[in-house]
C-alpha atoms as a PDB file:
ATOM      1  CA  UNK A   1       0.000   0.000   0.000  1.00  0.00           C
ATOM      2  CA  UNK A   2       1.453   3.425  -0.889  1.00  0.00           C
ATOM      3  CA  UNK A   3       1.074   5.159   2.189  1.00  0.00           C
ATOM      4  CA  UNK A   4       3.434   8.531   2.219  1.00  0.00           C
ATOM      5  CA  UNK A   5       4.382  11.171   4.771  1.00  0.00           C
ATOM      6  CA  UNK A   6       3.697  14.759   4.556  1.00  0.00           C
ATOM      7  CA  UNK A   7       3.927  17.842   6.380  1.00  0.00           C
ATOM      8  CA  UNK A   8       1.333  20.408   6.775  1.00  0.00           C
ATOM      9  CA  UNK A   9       2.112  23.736   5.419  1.00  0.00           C
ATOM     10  CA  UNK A  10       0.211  25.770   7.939  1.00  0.00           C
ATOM     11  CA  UNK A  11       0.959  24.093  11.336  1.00  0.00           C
ATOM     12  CA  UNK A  12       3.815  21.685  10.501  1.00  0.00           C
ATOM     13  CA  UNK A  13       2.252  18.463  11.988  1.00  0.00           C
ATOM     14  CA  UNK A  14       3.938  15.690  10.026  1.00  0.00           C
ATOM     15  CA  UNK A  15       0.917  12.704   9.220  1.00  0.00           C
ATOM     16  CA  UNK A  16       0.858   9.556   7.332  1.00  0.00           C
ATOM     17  CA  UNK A  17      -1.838   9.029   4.413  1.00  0.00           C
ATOM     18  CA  UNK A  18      -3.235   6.626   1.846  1.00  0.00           C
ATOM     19  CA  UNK A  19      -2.238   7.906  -1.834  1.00  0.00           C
ATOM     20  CA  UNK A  20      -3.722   5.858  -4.289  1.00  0.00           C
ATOM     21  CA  UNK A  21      -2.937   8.041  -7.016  1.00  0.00           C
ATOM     22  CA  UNK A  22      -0.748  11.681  -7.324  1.00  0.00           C
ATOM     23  CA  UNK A  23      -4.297  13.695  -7.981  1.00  0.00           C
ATOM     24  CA  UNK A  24      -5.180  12.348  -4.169  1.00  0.00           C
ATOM     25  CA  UNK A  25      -1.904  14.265  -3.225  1.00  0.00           C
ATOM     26  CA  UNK A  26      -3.365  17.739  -3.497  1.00  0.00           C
ATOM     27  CA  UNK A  27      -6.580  16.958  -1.502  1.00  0.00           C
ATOM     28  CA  UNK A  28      -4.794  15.531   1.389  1.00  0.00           C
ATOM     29  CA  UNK A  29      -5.685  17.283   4.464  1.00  0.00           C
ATOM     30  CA  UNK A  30      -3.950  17.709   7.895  1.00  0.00           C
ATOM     31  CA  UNK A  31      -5.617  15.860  10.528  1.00  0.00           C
ATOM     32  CA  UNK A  32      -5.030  18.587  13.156  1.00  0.00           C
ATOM     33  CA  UNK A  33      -5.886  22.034  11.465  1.00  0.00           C
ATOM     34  CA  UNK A  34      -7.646  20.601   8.138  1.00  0.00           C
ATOM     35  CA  UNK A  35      -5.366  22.484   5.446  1.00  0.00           C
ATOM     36  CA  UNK A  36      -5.145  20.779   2.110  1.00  0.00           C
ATOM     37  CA  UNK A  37      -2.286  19.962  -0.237  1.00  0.00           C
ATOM     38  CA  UNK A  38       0.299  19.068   2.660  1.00  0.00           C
ATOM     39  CA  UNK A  39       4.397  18.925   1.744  1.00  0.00           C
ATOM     40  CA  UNK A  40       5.056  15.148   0.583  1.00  0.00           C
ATOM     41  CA  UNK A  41       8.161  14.616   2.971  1.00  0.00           C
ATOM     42  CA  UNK A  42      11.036  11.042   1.707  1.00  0.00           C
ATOM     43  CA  UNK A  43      10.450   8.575   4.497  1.00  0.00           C
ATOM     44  CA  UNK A  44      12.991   6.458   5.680  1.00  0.00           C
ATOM     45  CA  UNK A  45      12.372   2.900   5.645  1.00  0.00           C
ATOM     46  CA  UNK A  46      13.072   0.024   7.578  1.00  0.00           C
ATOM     47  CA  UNK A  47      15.062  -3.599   6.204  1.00  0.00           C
ATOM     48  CA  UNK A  48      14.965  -6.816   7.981  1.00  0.00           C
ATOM     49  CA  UNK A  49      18.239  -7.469  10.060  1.00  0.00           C
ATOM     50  CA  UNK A  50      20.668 -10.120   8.167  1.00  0.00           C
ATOM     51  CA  UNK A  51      22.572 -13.128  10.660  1.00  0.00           C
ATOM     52  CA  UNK A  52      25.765 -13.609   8.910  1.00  0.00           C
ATOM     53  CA  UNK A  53      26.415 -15.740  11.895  1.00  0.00           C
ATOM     54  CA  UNK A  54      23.851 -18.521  10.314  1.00  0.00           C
ATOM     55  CA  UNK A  55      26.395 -18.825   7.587  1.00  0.00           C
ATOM     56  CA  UNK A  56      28.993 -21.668   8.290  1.00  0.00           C
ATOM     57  CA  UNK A  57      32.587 -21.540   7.221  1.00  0.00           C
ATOM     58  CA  UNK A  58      33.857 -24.427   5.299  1.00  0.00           C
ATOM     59  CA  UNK A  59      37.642 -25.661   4.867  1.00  0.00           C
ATOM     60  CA  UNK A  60      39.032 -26.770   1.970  1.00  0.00           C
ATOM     61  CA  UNK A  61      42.020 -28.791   2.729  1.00  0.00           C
END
């Protein structure tokens, strides 16, 4: 699901919302003062951790 982050430009609250297409941006409204059309903010994202420990070392000899 494409679910951004954006800022409001009147009160600065930072909120998470649905877009299901870029029209939808500019009618996105802050859920604490109700202005539309907030600033679409890059998110940071989260990986899964990797256990290089699970691999096992093999000799050759």
């Amino acid at each position: 699901m494409p679910i951004y982050e954006f800022r409001c430009k009147k009160c600065k609250k930072i909120f998470e919302s649905l877009v299901l297409s870029p029209k939808e941006e500019e009618t996105v409204s802050c859920p604490k003062c109700g202005t539309k059309g907030g600033e679409k903010l890059m998110s940071v994202f989260a990986g899964g951790k990797s256990d290089s420990s699970s691999c096992s070392s093999t000799s050759f000899g």
